[in-house]
Protein backbone atom coordinates (compact mmCIF):
# COMPACT_ATOMS: atom_id res chain seq x y z
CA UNK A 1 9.59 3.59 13.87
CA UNK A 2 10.85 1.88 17.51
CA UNK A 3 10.70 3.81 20.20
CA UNK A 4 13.87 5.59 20.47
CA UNK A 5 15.47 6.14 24.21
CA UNK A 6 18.70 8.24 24.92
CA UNK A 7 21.26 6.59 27.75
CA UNK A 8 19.85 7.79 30.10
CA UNK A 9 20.71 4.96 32.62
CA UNK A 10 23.55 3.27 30.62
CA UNK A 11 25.30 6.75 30.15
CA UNK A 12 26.29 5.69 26.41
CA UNK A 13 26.56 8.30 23.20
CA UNK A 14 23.14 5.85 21.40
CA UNK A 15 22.64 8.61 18.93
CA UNK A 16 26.17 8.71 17.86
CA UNK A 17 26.96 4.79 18.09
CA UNK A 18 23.91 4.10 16.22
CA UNK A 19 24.65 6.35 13.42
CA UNK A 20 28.35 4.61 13.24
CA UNK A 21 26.10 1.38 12.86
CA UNK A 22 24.63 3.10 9.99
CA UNK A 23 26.90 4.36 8.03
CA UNK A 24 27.90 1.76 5.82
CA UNK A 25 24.67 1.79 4.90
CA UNK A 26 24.16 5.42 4.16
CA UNK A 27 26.90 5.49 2.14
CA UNK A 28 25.14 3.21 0.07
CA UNK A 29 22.59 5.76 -0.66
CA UNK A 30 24.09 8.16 -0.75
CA UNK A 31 26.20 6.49 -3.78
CA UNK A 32 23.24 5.69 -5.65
CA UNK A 33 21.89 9.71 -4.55
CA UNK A 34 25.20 11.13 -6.45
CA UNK A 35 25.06 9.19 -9.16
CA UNK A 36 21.27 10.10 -10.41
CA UNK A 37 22.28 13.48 -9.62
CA UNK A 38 25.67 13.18 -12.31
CA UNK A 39 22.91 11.37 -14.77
CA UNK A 40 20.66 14.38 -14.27
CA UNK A 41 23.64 16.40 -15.28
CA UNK A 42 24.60 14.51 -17.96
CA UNK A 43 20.92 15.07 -19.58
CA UNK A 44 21.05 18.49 -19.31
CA UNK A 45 24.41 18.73 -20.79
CA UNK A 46 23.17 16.38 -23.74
CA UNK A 47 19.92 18.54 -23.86
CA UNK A 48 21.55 21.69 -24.38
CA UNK A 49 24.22 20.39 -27.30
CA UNK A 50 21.10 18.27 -29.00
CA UNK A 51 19.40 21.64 -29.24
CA UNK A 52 22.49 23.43 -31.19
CA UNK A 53 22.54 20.41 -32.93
CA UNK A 54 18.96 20.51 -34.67
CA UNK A 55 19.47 23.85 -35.33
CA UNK A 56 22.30 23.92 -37.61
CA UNK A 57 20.38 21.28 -38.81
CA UNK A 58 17.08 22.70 -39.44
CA UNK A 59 17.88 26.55 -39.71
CA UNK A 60 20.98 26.36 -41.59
CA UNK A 61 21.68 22.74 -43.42
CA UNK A 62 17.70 21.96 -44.58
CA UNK A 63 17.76 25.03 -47.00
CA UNK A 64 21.24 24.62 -48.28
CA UNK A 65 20.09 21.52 -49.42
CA UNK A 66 18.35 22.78 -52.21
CA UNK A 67 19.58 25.23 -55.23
CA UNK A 68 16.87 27.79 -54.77
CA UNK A 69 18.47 29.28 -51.59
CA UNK A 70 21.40 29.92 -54.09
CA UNK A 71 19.45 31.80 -56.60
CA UNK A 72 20.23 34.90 -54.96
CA UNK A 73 20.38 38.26 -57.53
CA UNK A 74 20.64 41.91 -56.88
CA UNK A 75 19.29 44.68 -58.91
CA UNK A 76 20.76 47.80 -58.89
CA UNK A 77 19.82 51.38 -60.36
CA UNK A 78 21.27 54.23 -61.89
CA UNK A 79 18.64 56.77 -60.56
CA UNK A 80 17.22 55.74 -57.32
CA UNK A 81 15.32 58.39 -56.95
CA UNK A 82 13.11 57.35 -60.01
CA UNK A 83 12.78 54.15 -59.41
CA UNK A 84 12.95 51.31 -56.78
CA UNK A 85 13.04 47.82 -58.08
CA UNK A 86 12.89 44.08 -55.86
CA UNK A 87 14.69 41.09 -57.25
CA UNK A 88 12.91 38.17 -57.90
CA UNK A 89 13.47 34.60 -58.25
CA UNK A 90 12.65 34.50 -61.82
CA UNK A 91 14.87 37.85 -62.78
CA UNK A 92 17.19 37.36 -65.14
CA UNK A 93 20.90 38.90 -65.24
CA UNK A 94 21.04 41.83 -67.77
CA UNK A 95 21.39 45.38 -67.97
CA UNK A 96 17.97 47.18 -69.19
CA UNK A 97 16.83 50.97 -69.69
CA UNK A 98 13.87 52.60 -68.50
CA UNK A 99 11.90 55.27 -68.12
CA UNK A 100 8.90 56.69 -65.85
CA UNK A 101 6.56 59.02 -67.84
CA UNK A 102 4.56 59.61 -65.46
CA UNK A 103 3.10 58.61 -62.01
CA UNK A 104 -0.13 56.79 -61.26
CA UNK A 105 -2.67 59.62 -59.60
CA UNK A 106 -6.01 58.76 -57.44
CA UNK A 107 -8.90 60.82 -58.37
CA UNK A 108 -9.62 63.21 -55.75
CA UNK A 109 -12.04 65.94 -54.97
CA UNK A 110 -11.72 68.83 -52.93
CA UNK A 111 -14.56 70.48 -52.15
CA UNK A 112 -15.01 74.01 -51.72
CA UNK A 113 -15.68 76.17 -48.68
CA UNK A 114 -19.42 76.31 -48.01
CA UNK A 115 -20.44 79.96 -47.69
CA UNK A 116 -22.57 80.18 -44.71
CA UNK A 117 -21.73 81.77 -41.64
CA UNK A 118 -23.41 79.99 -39.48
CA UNK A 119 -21.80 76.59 -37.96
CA UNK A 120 -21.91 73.92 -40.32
CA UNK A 121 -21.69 70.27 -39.46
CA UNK A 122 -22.52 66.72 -40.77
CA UNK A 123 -26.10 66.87 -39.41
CA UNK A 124 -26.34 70.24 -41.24
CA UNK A 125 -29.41 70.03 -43.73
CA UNK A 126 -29.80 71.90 -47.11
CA UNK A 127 -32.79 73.88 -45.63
CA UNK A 128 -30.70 74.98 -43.17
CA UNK A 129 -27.95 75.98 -45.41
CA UNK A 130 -30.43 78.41 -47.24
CA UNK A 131 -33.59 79.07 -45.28
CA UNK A 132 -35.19 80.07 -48.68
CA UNK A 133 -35.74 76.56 -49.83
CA UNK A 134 -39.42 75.57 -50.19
CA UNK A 135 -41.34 72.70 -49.16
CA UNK A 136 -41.73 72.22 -53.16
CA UNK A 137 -37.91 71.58 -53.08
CA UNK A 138 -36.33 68.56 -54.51
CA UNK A 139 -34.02 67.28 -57.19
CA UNK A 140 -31.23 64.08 -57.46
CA UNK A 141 -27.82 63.27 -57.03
CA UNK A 142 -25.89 60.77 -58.83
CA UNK A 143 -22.81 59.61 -57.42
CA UNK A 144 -20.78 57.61 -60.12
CA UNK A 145 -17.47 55.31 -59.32
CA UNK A 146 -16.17 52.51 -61.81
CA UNK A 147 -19.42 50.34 -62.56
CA UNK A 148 -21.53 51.61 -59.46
CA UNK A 149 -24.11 54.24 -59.44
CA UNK A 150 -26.24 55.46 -56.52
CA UNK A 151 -28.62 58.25 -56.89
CA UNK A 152 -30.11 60.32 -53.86
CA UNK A 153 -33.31 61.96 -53.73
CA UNK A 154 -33.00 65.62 -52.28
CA UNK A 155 -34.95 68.10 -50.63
CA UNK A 156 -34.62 70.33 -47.79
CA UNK A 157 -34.46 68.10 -45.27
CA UNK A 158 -31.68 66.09 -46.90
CA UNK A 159 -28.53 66.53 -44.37
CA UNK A 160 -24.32 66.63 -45.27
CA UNK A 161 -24.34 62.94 -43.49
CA UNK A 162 -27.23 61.91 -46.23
CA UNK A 163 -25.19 62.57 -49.05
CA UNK A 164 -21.86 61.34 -47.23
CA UNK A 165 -23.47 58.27 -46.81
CA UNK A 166 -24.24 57.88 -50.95
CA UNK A 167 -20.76 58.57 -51.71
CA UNK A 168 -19.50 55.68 -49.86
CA UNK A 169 -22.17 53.73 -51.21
CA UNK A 170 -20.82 54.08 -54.44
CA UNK A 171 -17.47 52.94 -53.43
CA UNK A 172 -15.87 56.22 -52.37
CA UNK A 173 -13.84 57.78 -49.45
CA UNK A 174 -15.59 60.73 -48.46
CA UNK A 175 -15.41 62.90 -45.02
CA UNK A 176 -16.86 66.27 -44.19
CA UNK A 177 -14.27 68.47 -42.35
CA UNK A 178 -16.71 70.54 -40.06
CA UNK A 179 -13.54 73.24 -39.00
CA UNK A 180 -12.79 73.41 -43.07
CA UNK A 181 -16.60 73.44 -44.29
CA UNK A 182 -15.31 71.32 -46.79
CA UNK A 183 -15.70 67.53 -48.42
CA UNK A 184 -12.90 65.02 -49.14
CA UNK A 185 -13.89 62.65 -51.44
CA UNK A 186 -11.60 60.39 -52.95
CA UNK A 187 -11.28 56.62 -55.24
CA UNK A 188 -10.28 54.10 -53.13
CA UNK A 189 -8.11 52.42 -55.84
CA UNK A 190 -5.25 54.84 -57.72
CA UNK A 191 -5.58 54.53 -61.38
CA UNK A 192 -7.95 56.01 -64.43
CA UNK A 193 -10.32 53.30 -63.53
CA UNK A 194 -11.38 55.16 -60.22
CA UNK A 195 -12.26 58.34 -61.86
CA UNK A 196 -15.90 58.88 -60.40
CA UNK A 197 -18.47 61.78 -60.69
CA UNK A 198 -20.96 63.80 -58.77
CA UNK A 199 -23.73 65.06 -61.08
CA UNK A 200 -27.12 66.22 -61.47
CA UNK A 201 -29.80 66.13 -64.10
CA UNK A 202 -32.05 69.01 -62.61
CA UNK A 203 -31.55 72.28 -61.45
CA UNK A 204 -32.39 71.45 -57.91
CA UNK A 205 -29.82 68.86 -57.80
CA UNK A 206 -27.33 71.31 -59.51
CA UNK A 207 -28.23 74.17 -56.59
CA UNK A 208 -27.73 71.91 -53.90
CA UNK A 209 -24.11 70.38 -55.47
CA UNK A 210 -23.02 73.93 -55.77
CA UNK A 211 -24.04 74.90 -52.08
CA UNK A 212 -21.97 72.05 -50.86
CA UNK A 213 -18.80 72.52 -52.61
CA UNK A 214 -19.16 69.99 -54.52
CA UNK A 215 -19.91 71.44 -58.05
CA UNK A 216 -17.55 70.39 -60.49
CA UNK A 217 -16.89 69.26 -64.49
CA UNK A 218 -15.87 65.62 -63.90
CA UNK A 219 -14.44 65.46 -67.39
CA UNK A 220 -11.97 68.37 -66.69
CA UNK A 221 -9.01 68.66 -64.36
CA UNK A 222 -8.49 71.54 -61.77
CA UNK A 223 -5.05 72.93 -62.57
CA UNK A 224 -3.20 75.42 -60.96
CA UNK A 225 -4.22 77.40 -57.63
CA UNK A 226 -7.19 79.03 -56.67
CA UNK A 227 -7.87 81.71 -54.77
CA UNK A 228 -11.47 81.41 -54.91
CA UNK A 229 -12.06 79.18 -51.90
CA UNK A 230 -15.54 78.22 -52.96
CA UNK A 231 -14.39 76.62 -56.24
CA UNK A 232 -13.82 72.90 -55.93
CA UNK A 233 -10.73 71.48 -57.19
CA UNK A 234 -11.05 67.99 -59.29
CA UNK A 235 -7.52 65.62 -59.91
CA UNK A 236 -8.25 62.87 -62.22
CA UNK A 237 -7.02 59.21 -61.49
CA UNK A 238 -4.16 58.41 -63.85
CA UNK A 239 -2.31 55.67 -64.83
CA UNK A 240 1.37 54.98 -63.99
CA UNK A 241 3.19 54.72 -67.43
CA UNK A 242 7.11 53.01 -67.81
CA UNK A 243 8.95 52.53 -70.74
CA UNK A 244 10.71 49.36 -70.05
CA UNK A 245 13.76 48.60 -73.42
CA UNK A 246 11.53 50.88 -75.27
CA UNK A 247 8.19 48.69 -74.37
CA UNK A 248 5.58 50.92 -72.69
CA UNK A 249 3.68 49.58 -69.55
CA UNK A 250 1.01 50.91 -67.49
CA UNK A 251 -0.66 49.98 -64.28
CA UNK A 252 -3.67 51.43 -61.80
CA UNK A 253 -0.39 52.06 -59.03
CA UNK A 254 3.08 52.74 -59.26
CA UNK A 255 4.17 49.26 -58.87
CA UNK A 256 5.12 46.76 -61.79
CA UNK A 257 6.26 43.31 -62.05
CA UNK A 258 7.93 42.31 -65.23
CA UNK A 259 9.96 39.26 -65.72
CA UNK A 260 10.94 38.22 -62.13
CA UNK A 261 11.36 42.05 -60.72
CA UNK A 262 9.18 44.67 -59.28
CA UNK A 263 9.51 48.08 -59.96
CA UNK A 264 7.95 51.19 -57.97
CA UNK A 265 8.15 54.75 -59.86
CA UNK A 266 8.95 57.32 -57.79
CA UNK A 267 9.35 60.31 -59.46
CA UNK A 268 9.01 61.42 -63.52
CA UNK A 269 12.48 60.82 -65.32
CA UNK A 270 13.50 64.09 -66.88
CA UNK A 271 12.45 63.97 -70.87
CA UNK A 272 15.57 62.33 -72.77
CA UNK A 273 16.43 60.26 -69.07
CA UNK A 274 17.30 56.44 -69.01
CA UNK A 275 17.58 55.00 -66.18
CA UNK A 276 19.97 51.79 -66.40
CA UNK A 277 18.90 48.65 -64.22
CA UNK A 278 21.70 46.07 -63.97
CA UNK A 279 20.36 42.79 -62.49
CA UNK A 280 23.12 40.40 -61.45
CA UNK A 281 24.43 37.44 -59.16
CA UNK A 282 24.47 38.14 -55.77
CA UNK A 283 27.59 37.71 -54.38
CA UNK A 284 27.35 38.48 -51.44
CA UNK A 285 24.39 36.60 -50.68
CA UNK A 286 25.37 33.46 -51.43
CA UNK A 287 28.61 33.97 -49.90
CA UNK A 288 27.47 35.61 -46.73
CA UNK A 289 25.13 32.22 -46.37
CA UNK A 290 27.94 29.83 -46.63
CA UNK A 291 30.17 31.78 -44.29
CA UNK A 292 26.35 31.85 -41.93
CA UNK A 293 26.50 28.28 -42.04
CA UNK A 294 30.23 27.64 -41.47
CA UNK A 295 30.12 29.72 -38.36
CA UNK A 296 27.42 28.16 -36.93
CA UNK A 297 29.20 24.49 -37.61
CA UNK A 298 32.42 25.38 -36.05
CA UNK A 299 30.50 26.52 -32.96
CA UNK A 300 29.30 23.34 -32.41
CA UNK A 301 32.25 21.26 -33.30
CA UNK A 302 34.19 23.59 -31.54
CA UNK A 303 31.98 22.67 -28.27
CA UNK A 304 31.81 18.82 -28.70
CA UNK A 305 35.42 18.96 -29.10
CA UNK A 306 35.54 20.47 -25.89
CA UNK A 307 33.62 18.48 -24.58
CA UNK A 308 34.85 15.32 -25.26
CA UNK A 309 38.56 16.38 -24.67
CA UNK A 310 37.44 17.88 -21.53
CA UNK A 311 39.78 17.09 -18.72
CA UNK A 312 39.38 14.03 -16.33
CA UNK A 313 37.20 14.59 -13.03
CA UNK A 314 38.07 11.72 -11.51
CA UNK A 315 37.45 10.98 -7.81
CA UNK A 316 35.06 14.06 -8.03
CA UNK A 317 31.64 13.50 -7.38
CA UNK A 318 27.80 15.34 -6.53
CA UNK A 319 28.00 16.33 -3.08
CA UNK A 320 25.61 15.79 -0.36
CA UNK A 321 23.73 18.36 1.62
CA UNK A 322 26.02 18.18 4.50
CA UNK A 323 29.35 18.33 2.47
CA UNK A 324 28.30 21.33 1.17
CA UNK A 325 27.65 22.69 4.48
CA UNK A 326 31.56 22.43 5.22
CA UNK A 327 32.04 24.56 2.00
CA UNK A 328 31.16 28.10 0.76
CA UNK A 329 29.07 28.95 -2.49
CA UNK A 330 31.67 29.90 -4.42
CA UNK A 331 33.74 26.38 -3.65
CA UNK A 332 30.37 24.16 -4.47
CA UNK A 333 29.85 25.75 -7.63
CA UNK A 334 34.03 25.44 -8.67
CA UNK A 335 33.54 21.90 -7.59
CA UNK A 336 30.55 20.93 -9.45
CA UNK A 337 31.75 22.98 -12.63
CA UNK A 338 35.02 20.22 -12.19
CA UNK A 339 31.98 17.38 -12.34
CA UNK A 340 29.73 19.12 -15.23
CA UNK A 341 32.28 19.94 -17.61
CA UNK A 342 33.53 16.75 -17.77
CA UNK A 343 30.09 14.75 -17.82
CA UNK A 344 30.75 13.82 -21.61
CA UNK A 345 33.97 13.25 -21.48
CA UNK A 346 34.62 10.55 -24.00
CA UNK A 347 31.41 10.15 -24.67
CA UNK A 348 30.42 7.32 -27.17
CA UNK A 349 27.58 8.45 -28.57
CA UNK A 350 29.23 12.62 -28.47
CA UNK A 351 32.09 10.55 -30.86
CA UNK A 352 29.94 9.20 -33.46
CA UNK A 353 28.35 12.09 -34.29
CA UNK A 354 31.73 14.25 -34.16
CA UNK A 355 33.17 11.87 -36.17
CA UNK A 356 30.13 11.46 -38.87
CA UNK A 357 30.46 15.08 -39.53
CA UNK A 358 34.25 15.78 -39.65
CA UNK A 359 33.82 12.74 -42.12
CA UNK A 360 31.48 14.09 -44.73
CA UNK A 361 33.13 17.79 -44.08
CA UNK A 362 36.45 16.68 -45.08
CA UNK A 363 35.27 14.52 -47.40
CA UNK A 364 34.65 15.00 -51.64
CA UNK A 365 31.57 15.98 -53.80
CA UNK A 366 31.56 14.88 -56.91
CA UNK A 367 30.50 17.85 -58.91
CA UNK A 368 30.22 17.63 -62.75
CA UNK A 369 32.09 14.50 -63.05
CA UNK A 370 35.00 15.87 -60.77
CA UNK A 371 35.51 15.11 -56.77
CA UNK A 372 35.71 18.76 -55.64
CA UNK A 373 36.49 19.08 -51.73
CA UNK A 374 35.91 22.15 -49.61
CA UNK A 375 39.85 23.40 -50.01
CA UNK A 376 38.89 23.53 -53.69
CA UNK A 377 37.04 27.12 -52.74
CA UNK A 378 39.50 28.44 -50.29
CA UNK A 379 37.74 26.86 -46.90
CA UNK A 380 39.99 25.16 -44.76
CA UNK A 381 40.72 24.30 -41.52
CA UNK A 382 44.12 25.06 -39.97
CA UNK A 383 46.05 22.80 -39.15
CA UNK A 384 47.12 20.66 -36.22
CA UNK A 385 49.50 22.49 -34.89
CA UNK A 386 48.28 26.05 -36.04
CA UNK A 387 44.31 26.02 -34.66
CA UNK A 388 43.88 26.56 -31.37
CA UNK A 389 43.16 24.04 -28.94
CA UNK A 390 39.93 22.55 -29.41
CA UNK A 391 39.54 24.57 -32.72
CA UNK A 392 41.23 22.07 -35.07
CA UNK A 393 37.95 20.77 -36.88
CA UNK A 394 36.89 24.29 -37.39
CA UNK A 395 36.84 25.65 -40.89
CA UNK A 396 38.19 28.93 -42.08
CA UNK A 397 37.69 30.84 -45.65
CA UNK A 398 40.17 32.69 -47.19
CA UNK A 399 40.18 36.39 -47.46
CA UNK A 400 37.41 36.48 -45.24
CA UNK A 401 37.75 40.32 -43.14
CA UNK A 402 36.31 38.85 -39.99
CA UNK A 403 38.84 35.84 -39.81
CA UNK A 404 42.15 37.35 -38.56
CA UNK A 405 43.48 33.46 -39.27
CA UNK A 406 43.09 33.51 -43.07
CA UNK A 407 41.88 37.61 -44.11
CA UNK A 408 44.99 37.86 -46.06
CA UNK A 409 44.58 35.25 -48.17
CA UNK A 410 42.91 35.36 -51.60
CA UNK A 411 38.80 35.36 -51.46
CA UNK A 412 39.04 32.20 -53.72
CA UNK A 413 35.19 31.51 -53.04
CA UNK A 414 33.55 35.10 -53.42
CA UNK A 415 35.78 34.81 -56.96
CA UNK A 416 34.13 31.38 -58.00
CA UNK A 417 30.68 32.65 -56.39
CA UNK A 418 31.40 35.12 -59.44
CA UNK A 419 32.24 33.43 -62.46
CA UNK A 420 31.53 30.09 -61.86
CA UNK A 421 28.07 29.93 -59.43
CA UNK A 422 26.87 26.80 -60.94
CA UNK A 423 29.86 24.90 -59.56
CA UNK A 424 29.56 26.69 -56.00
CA UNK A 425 26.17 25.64 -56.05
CA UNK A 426 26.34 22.42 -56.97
CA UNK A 427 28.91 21.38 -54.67
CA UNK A 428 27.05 22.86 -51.30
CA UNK A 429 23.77 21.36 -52.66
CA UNK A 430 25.38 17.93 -52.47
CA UNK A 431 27.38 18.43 -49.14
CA UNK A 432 24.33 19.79 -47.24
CA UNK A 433 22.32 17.00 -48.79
CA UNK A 434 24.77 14.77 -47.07
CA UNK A 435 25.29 16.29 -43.70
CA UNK A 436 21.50 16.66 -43.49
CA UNK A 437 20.98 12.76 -44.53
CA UNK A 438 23.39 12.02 -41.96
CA UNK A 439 22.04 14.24 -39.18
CA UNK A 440 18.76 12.50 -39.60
CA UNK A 441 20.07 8.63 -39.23
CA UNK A 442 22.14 9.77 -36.30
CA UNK A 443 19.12 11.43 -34.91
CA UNK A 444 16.62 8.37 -35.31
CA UNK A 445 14.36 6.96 -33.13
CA UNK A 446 16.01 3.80 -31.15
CA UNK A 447 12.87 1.82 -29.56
CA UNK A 448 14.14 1.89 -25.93
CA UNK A 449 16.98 4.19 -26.25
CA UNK A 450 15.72 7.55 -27.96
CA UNK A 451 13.11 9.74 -29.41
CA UNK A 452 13.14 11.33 -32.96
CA UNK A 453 15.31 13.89 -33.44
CA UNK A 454 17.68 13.31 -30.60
CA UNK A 455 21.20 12.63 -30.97
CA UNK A 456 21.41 10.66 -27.37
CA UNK A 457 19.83 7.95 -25.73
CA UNK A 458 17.12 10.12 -24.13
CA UNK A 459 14.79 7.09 -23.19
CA UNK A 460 17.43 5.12 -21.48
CA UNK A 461 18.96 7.93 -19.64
CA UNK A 462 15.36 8.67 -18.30
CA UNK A 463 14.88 4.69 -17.70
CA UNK A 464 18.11 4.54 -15.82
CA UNK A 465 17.21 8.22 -13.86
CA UNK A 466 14.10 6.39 -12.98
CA UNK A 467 15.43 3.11 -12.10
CA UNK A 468 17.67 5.05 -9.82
CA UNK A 469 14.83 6.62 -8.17
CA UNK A 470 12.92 3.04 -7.18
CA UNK A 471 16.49 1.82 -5.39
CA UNK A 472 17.45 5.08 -3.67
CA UNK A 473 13.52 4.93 -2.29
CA UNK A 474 14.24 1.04 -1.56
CA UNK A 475 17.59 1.84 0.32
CA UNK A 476 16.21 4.21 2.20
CA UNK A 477 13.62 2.25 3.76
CA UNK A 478 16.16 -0.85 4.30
CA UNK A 479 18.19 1.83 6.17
CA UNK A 480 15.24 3.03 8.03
CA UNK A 481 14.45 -0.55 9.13
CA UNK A 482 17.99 -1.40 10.07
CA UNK A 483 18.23 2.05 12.29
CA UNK A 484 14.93 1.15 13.95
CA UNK A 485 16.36 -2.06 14.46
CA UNK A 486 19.20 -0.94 16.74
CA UNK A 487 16.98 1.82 18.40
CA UNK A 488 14.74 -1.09 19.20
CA UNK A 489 17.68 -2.93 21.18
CA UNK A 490 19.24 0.00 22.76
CA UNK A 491 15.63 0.99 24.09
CA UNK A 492 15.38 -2.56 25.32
CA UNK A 493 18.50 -2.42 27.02
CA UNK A 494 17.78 0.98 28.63
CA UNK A 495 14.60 -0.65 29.91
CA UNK A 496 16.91 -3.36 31.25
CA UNK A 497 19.03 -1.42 33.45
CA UNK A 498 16.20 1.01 34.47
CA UNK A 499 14.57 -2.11 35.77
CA UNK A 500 18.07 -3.43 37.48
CA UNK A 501 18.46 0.09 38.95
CA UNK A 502 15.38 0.36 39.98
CA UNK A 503 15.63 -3.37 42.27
CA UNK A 504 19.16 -2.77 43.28
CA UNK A 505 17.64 0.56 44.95
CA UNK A 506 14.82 -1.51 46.49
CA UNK A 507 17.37 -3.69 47.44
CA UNK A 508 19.28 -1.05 48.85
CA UNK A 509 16.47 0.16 51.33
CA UNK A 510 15.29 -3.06 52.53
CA UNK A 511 19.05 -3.42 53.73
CA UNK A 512 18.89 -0.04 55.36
CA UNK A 513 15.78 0.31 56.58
CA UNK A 514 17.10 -3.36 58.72
């Protein structure tokens, strides 16, 4: 940078005549400054429509596509309270009867109080328990659950934690309850198959069994209350049993899955009880995932409409730091709102995909030999001159509640959903097959101009955004050089009269001082 020097001798304005020198020349960046800003714009606008874009592709289209997101049924019961049931893929319609006999049980134990006064705890031994134990004191345990055994040697050292410890060896759930002086053991799997025991084969063993609670005939089943509290109180594991058409089933839980639907028993039916279960289409289903998908398309056609109808902004553009300084907040933003909203404005590549998908919306499926088209199950779009500006691509479906447009019309598709699914099906399978084949070639990668799965030129907007970057930074220095430039001469010419000024005073004394 030149050495920059104010008239100081000439008296002349050499910031301000130098910047009208200038000018032409920062207009020229700031041309190309605006314009990489609008581009910048531009990609953000394209960013955010490419995005709803490849979702009603991906989350809505890509499973219509195929006839399993149609096979949709609902189950329902006559007795709820008996029995739950989940629909399946493989259920088939019907009406069946059935019956719960009983409920799957876990075998549990509930031990009894121990009868000592004194504090009892896990670390508690059986010496402790009853101080009259000898040293000559010992005996066995067996712990049996399903196909594992574990058997404990005893004596009076042998603590509540010790024989804890076997039980869950053995494949049990077991806990001492210090504040209870009792054990909870229990299988850890409902069912007959989790019945377990707790036995002994000496009297020793025996003793110490019934000083823990735990003293109990394994092949009988506590009934009833008890108001001994030092009796232990046995429930056997039991099967769940249904009687599904008059077929009996049983299973370890409460759950069963038969032909495509799982049921859960609840409760007992009453003796004599059926309980119907009706398996059918779901309606609803299928229709609330066309009307899904149908809203989420006239979103986005709705929007590209707008935006390529948007109105002109002609003679507006990006403004520059200091013509936003002459402006308040609220006036930039109006301003540059003008700019955005009309960034893809008759755009080319907004228009071919518009286009491609009114095309194949409007257009006919062939569906068992017979072009069907969308108005064939009561979705249309409005009209011209009815929709709504901006709206006119949009499709509507008769009878639907939340459409005030077209709610009083007859639900023609919720009626075919009904008797004629197969034809419903059909005809969305091959339209979303379409859309989503279409979506994909519009969305391909373009060596140079864009990446996969975009629906603009993404590459060449960033080429151009960076091409614009290497001549703004070349402008700038051109302007640099050419404002040093006339620094350089004014500086000059400063020096010149200093040095004139300067003589003329010499002069000037010489002449005087004569």
């Amino acid at each position: 940078m030149s050495m920059r020097m104010t008239g100081m001798f000439s008296g002349m304005d050499t910031e301000s005549i130098i910047q009208e020198l200038v000018s032409a020349k920062q207009t020229k960046v700031d041309t190309q400054k605006k314009a990489q800003t609008k581009l910048e714009w531009k990609q953000d606008a394209w960013k955010e429509l490419n995005t709803k874009l490849k979702n009603l592709q991906s989350k809505y289209i890509a499973n219509m596509r195929f006839s399993d997101a149609y096979s949709k049924k609902t189950t329902k019961v006559s007795n709820s309270s008996a029995v739950s049931v989940i629909t399946g893929e493989g259920a088939v319609n019907g009406v069946q009867t059935l019956e719960v006999s009983r409920l799957a049980k876990t075998a549990y134990l509930t031990g009894g109080k121990i009868q000592s006064s004194k504090e009892v705890t896990a670390l508690t031994t059986l010496g402790e328990l009853d101080e009259k134990l000898g040293d000559d004191f010992s005996g066995t345990i067996t712990v049996g659950a399903g196909d594992k055994q574990k058997t404990l040697n005893i004596d009076k050292n042998t603590s509540i934690s010790t024989v804890l410890n076997t039980m869950k060896e053995a494949g049990l759930n077991a806990s001492y309850d210090a504040g209870q002086k009792r054990f909870f053991v229990s299988a850890k799997t409902s069912g007959e198959d989790g019945n377990f025991s707790i036995t002994s084969g000496d009297a020793s063993g025996q003793k110490a069994l019934k000083m823990l609670g735990i003293s109990y005939d394994a092949s009988a089943e506590s009934t009833g209350k008890s108001d001994d509290e030092a009796a232990a109180h046995y429930t056997k594991g039991q099967d769940a049993e249904i009687y599904l058409n008059g077929a009996k089933f049983t299973d370890s839980t409460n759950v069963f899955e038969i032909n495509g639907l799982t049921f859960t028993a609840l409760s007992a039916t009453a003796p004599g009880e059926t309980v119907t279960v009706t398996t059918e289409q779901d309606t609803d289903g299928i229709y609330d995932m066309v009307k899904n998908f149908l809203k989420e398309y006239n979103s986005v056609i709705n929007e590209m409409d707008k935006l390529y109808n948007a109105d002109s902004a002609k003679g507006y553009e990006p403004l520059t730091d200091d013509e936003k300084e002459s402006l308040s907040d609220s006036e930039v933003e109006k301003y540059e709102k003008k700019i955005k909203d009309a960034l893809l404005r008759r755009d080319d590549n907004l228009s071919t995909v518009n286009s491609a998908l009114q095309q194949i919306m409007s257009g006919g499926v062939e569906v068992g030999g017979k072009t069907m088209y969308l108005s064939d199950f009561g979705i249309d779009t409005l009209g011209y001159f009815t929709a709504a500006e901006n709206e006119k691509h949009a499709y509507h479906i008769d009878g639907d509640s939340d459409d005030a447009s077209t709610a009083g019309n007859a639900d023609k598709l919720k009626t075919m959903i009904s008797n004629d699914p197969d034809t419903v099906i059909s005809f969305f399978t091959s339209l979303s097959q379409k859309l989503y084949g279409k979506m994909t070639d519009l969305s391909k990668s373009v060596d140079g101009y864009r990446t996969f799965g975009n629906f603009y030129d993404d590459k060449k907007m960033k080429s151009d955004y960076d091409s614009y970057t290497s001549k703004i930074k070349e402008l700038e220095k051109k302007l640099q050089d050419y404002e040093d430039k006339w620094y350089s001469k004014f500086s000059k010419m400063e020096t010149a009269l200093a040095k004139m000024q300067s003589n003329s005073s010499a002069v000037t004394g010489l002449l005087g001082g004569s």
